[in-house]
PDB file of N, CA and C in Angstrom:
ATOM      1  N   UNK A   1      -3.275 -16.755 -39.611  1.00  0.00           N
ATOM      2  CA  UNK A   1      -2.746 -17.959 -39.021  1.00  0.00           C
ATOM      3  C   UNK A   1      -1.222 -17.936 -39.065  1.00  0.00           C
ATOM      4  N   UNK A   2      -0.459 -17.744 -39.960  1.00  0.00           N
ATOM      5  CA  UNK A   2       0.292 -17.289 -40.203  1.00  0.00           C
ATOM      6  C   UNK A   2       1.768 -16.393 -39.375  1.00  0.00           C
ATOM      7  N   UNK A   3       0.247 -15.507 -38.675  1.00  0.00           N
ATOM      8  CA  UNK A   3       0.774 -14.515 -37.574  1.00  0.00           C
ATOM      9  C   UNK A   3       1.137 -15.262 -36.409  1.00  0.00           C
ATOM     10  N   UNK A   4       0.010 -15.698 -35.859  1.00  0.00           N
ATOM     11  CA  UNK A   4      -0.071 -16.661 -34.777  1.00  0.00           C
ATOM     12  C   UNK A   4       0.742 -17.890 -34.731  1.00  0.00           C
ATOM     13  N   UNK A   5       1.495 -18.595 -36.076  1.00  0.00           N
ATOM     14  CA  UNK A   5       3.098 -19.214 -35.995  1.00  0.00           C
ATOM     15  C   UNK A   5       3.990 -18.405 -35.710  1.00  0.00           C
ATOM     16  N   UNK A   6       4.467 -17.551 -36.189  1.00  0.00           N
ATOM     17  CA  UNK A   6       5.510 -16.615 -36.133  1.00  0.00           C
ATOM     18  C   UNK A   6       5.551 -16.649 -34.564  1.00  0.00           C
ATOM     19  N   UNK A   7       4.683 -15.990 -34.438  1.00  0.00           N
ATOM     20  CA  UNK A   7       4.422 -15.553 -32.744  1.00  0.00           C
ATOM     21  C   UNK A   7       5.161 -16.760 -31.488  1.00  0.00           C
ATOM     22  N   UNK A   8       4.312 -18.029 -32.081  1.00  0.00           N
ATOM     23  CA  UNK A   8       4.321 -19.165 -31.422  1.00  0.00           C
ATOM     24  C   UNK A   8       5.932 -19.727 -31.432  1.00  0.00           C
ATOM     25  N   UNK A   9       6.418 -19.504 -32.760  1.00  0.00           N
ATOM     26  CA  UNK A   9       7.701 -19.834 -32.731  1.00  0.00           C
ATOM     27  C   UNK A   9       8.748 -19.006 -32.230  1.00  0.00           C
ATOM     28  N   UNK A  10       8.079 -17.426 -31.872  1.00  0.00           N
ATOM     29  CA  UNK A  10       9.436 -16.676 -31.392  1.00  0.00           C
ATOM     30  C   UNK A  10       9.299 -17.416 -29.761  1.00  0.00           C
ATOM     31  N   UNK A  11       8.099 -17.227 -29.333  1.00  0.00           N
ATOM     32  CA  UNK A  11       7.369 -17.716 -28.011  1.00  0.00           C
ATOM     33  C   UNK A  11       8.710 -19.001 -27.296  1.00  0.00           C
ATOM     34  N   UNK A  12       8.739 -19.792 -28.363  1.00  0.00           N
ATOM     35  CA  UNK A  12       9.302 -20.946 -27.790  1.00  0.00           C
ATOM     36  C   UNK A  12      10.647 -20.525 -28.080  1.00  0.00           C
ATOM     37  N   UNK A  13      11.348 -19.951 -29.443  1.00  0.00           N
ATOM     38  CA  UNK A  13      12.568 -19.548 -29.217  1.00  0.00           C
ATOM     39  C   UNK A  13      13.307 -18.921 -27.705  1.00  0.00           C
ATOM     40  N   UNK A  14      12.277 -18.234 -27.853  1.00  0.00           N
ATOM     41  CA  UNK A  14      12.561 -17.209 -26.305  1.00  0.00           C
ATOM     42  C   UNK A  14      12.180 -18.185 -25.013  1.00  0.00           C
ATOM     43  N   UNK A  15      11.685 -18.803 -24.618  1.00  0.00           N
ATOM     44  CA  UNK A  15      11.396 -19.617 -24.014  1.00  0.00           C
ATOM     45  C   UNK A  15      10.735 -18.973 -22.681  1.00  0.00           C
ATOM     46  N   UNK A  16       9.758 -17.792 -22.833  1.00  0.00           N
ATOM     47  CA  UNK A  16       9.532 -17.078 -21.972  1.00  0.00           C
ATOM     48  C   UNK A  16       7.943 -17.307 -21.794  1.00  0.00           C
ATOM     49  N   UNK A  17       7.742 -17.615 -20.694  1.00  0.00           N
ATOM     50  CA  UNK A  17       6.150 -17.427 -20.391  1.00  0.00           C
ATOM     51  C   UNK A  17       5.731 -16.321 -19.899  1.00  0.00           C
ATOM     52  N   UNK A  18       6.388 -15.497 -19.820  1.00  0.00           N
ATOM     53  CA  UNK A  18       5.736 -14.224 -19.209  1.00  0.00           C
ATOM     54  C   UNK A  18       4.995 -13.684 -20.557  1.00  0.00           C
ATOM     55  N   UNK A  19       5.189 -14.035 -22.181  1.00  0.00           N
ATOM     56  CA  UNK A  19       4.830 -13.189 -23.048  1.00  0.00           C
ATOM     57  C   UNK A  19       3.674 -13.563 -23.357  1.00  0.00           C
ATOM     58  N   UNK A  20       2.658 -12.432 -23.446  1.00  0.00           N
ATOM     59  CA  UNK A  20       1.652 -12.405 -23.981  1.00  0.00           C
ATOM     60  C   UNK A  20       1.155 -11.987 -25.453  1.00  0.00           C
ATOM     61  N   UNK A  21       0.338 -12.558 -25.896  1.00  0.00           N
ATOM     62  CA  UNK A  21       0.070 -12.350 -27.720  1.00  0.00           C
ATOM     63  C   UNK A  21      -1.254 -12.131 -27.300  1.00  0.00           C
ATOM     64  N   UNK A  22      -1.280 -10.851 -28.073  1.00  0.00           N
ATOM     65  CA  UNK A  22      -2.204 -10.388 -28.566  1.00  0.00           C
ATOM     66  C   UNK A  22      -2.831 -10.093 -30.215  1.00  0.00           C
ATOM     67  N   UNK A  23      -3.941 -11.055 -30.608  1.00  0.00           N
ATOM     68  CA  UNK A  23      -3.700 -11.022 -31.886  1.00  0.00           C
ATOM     69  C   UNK A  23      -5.240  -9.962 -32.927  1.00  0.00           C
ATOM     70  N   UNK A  24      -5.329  -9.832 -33.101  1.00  0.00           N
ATOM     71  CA  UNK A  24      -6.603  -9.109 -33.853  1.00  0.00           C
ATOM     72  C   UNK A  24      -7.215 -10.435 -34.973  1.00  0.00           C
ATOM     73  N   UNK A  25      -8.207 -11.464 -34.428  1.00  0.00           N
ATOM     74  CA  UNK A  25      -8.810 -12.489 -35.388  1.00  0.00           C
ATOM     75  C   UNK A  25      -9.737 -11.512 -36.082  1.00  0.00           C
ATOM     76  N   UNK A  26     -10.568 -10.490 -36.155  1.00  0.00           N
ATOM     77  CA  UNK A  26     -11.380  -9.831 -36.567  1.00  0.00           C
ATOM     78  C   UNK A  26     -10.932  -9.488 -38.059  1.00  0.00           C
ATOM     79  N   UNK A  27      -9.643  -9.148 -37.953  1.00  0.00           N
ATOM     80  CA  UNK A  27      -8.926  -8.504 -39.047  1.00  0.00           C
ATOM     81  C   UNK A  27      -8.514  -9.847 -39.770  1.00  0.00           C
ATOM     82  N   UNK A  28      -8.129 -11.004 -38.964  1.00  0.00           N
ATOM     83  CA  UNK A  28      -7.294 -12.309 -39.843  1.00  0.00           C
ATOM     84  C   UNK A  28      -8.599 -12.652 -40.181  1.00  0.00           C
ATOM     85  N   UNK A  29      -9.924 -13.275 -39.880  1.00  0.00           N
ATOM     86  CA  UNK A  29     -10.393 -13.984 -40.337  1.00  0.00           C
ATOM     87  C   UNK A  29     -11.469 -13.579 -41.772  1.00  0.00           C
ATOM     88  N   UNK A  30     -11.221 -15.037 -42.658  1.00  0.00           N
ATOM     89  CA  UNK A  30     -11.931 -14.438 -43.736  1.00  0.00           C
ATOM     90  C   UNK A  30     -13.917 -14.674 -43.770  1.00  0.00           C
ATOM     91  N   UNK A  31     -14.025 -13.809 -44.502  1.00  0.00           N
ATOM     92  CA  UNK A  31     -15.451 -13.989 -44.247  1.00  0.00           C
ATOM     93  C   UNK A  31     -15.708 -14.852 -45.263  1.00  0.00           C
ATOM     94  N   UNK A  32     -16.817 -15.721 -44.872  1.00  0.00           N
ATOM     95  CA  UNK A  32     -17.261 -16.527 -45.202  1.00  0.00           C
ATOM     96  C   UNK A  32     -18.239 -16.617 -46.621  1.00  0.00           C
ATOM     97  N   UNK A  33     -18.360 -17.551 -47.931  1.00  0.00           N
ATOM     98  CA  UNK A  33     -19.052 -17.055 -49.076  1.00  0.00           C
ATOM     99  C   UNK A  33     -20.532 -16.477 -49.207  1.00  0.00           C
ATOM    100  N   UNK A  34     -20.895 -15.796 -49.571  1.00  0.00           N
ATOM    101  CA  UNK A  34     -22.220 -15.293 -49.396  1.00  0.00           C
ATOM    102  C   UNK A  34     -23.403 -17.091 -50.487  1.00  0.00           C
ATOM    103  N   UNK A  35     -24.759 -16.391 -49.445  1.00  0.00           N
ATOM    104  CA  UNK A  35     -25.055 -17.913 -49.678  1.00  0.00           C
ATOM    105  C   UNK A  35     -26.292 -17.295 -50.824  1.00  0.00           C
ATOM    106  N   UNK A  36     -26.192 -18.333 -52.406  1.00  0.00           N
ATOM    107  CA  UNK A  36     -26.710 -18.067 -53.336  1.00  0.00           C
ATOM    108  C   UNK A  36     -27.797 -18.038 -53.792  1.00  0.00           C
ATOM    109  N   UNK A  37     -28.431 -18.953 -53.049  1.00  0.00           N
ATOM    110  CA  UNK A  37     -29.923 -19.523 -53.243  1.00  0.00           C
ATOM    111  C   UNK A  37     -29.773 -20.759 -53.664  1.00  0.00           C
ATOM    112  N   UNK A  38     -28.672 -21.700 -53.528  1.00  0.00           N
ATOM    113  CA  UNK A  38     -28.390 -23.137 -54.315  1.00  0.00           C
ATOM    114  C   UNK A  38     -29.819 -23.940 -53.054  1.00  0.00           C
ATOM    115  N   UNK A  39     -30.847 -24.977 -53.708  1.00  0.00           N
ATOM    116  CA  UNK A  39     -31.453 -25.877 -52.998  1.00  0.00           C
ATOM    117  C   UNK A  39     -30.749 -27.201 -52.279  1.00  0.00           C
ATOM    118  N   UNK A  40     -29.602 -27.189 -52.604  1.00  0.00           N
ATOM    119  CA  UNK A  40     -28.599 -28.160 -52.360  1.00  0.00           C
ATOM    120  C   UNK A  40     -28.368 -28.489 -50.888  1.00  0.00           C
ATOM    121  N   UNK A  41     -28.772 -29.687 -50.258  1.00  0.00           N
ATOM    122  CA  UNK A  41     -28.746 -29.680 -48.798  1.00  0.00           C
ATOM    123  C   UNK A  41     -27.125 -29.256 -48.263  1.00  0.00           C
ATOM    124  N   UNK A  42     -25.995 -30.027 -49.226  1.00  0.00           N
ATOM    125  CA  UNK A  42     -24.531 -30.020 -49.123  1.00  0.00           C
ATOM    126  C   UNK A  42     -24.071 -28.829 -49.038  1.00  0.00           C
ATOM    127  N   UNK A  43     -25.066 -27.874 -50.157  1.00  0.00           N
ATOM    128  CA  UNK A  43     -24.164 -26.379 -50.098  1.00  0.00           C
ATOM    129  C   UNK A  43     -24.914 -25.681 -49.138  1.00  0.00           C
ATOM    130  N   UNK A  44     -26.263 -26.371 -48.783  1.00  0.00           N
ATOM    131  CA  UNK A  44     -26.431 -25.045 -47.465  1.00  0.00           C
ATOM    132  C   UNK A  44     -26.199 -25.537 -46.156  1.00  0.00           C
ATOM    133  N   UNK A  45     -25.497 -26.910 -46.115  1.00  0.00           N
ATOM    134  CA  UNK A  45     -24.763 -27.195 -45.005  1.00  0.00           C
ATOM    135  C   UNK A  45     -23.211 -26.637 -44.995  1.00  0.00           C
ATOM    136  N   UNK A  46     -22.740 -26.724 -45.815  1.00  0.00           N
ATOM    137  CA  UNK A  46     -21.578 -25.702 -45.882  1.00  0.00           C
ATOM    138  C   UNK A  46     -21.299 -24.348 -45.968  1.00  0.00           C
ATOM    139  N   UNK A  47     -22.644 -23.692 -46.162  1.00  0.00           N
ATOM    140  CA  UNK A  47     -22.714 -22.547 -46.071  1.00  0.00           C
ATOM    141  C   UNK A  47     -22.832 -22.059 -44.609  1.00  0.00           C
ATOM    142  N   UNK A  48     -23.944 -22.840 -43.685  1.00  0.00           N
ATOM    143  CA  UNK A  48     -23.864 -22.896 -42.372  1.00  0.00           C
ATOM    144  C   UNK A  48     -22.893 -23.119 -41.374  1.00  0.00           C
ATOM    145  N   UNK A  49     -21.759 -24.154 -42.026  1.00  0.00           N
ATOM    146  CA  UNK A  49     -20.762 -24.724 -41.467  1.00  0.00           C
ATOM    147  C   UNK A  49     -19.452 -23.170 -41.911  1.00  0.00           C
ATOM    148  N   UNK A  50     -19.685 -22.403 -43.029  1.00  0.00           N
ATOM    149  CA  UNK A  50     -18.451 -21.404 -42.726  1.00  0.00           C
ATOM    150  C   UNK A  50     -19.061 -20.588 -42.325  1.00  0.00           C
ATOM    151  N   UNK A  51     -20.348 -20.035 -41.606  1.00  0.00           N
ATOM    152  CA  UNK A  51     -20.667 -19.043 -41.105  1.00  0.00           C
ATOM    153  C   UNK A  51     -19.965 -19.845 -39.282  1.00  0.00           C
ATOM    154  N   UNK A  52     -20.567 -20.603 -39.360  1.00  0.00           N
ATOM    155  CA  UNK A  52     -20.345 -21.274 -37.997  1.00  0.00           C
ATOM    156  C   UNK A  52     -18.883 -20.752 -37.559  1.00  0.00           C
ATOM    157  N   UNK A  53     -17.461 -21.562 -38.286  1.00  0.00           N
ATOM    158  CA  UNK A  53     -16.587 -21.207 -38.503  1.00  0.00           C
ATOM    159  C   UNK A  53     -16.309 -19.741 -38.427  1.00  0.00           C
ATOM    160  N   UNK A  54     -17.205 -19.443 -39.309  1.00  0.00           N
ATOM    161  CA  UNK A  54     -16.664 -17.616 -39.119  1.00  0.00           C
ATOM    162  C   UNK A  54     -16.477 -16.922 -37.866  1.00  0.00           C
ATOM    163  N   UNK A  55     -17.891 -16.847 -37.250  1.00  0.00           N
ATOM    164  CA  UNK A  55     -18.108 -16.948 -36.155  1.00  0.00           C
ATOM    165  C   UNK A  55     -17.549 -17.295 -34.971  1.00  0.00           C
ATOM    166  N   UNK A  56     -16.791 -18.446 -35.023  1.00  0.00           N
ATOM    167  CA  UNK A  56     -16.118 -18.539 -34.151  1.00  0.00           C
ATOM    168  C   UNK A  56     -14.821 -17.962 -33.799  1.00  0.00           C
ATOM    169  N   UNK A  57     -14.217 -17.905 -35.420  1.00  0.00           N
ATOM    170  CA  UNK A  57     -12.887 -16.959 -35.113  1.00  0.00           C
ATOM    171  C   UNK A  57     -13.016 -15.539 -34.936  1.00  0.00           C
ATOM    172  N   UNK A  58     -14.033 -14.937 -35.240  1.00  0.00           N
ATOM    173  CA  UNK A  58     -14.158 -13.363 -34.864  1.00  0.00           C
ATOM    174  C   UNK A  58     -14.389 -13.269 -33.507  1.00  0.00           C
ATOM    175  N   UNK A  59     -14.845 -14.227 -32.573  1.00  0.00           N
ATOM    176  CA  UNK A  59     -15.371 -15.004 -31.407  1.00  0.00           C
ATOM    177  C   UNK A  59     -16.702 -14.323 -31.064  1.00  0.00           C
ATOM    178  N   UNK A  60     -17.742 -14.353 -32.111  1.00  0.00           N
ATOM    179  CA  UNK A  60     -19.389 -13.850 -31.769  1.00  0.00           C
ATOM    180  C   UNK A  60     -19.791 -14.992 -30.969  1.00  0.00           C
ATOM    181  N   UNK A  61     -20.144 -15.447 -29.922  1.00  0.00           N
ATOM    182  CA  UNK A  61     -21.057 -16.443 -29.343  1.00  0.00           C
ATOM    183  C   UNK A  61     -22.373 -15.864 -29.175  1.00  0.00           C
ATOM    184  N   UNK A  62     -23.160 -14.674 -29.175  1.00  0.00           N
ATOM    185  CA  UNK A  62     -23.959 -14.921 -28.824  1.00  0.00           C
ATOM    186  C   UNK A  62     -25.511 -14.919 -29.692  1.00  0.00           C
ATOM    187  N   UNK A  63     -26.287 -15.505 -30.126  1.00  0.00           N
ATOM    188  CA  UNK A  63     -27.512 -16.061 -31.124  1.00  0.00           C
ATOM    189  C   UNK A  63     -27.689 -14.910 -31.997  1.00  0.00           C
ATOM    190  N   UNK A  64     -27.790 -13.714 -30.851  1.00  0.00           N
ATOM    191  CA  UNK A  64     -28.641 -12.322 -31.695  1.00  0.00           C
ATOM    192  C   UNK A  64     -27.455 -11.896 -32.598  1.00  0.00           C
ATOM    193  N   UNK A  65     -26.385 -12.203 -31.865  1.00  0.00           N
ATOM    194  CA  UNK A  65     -25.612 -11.349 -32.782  1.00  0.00           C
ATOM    195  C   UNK A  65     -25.285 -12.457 -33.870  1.00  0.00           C
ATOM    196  N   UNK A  66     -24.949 -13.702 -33.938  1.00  0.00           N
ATOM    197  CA  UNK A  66     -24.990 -14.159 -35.011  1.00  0.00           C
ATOM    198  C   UNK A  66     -25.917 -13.883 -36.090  1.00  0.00           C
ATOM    199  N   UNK A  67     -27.080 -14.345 -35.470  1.00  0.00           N
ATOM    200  CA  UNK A  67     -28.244 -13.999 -36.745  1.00  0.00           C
ATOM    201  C   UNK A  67     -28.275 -12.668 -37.338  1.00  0.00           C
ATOM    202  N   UNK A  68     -27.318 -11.183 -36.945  1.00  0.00           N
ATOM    203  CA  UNK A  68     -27.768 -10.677 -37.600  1.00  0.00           C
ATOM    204  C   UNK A  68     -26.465 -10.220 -38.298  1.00  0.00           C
ATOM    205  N   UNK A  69     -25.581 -10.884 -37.815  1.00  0.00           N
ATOM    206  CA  UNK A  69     -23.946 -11.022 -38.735  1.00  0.00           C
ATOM    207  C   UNK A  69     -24.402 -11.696 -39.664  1.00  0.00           C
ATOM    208  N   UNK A  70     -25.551 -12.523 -39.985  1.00  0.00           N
ATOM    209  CA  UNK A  70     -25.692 -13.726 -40.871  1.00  0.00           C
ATOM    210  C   UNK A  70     -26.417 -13.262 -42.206  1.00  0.00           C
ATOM    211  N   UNK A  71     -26.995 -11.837 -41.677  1.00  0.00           N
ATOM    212  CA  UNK A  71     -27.531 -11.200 -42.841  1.00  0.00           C
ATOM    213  C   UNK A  71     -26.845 -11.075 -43.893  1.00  0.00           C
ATOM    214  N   UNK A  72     -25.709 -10.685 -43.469  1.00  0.00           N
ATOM    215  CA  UNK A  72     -24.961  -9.956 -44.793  1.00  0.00           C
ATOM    216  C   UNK A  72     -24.299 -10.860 -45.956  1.00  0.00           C
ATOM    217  N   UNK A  73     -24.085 -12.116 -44.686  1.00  0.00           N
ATOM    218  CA  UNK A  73     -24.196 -13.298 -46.300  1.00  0.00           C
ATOM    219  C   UNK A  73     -25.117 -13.796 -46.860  1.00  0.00           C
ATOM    220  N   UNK A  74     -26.292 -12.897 -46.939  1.00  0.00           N
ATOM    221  CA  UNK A  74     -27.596 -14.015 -47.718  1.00  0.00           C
ATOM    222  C   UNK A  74     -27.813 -12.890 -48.624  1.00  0.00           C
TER     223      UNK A  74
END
Protein backbone atom coordinates (compact mmCIF):
# COMPACT_ATOMS: atom_id res chain seq x y z
CA UNK A 1 0.00 0.00 0.00
CA UNK A 2 2.63 1.92 0.70
CA UNK A 3 3.94 1.55 -2.90
CA UNK A 4 0.81 2.57 -4.43
CA UNK A 5 1.14 6.21 -2.26
CA UNK A 6 4.45 6.88 -3.34
CA UNK A 7 3.33 6.23 -6.83
CA UNK A 8 0.10 8.26 -6.39
CA UNK A 9 1.97 11.11 -4.99
CA UNK A 10 4.75 11.29 -7.63
CA UNK A 11 1.55 10.87 -10.15
CA UNK A 12 0.13 14.15 -8.94
CA UNK A 13 3.52 15.84 -8.35
CA UNK A 14 4.13 15.34 -12.00
CA UNK A 15 0.83 16.11 -12.95
CA UNK A 16 0.90 13.76 -15.88
CA UNK A 17 -1.83 11.48 -17.07
CA UNK A 18 -0.14 9.81 -19.55
CA UNK A 19 1.60 7.64 -16.56
CA UNK A 20 0.79 4.38 -16.02
CA UNK A 21 1.39 2.17 -12.67
CA UNK A 22 1.91 -0.91 -12.75
CA UNK A 23 1.88 -2.61 -9.46
CA UNK A 24 2.45 -6.45 -8.50
CA UNK A 25 -0.68 -6.95 -5.58
CA UNK A 26 0.32 -10.70 -5.66
CA UNK A 27 3.61 -9.89 -4.09
CA UNK A 28 1.99 -6.81 -1.70
CA UNK A 29 -0.77 -8.67 -0.45
CA UNK A 30 -0.65 -10.52 2.82
CA UNK A 31 -2.07 -13.80 3.14
CA UNK A 32 -4.58 -14.26 5.17
CA UNK A 33 -4.48 -16.39 8.90
CA UNK A 34 -4.80 -19.99 8.46
CA UNK A 35 -8.19 -21.10 9.94
CA UNK A 36 -7.82 -23.26 13.31
CA UNK A 37 -10.71 -25.18 13.94
CA UNK A 38 -12.13 -22.35 16.49
CA UNK A 39 -16.35 -23.22 16.60
CA UNK A 40 -16.71 -19.55 16.99
CA UNK A 41 -19.29 -18.09 14.49
CA UNK A 42 -17.09 -14.48 14.85
CA UNK A 43 -13.81 -16.22 14.09
CA UNK A 44 -15.08 -18.17 11.18
CA UNK A 45 -16.70 -15.13 9.91
CA UNK A 46 -13.50 -13.42 9.96
CA UNK A 47 -11.72 -15.99 8.74
CA UNK A 48 -14.02 -15.92 5.61
CA UNK A 49 -14.02 -12.20 5.56
CA UNK A 50 -9.80 -12.23 5.16
CA UNK A 51 -9.89 -14.89 2.70
CA UNK A 52 -12.56 -12.78 0.91
CA UNK A 53 -10.24 -9.80 1.26
CA UNK A 54 -7.39 -11.80 0.20
CA UNK A 55 -8.82 -12.65 -2.72
CA UNK A 56 -9.67 -9.73 -3.84
CA UNK A 57 -6.35 -8.05 -3.74
CA UNK A 58 -4.48 -10.85 -5.55
CA UNK A 59 -7.69 -10.24 -7.89
CA UNK A 60 -8.91 -14.25 -8.00
CA UNK A 61 -12.68 -13.78 -8.98
CA UNK A 62 -13.35 -16.84 -10.07
CA UNK A 63 -15.28 -19.77 -7.43
CA UNK A 64 -12.91 -22.71 -8.57
CA UNK A 65 -10.10 -20.93 -8.09
CA UNK A 66 -10.99 -19.52 -4.85
CA UNK A 67 -12.00 -22.72 -3.31
CA UNK A 68 -8.95 -24.18 -4.04
CA UNK A 69 -6.66 -21.08 -2.95
CA UNK A 70 -8.81 -21.68 0.21
CA UNK A 71 -7.20 -24.94 0.87
CA UNK A 72 -4.11 -23.87 2.01
CA UNK A 73 -5.59 -21.91 4.84
CA UNK A 74 -7.46 -24.72 6.49
Amino acid sequence: MEAQIKVCMVAMANNDRSIQVSTDQKRNALRPPTFRGAKSAREIDNFLWGLETYFKAIGIEKDAEKASNATFSL
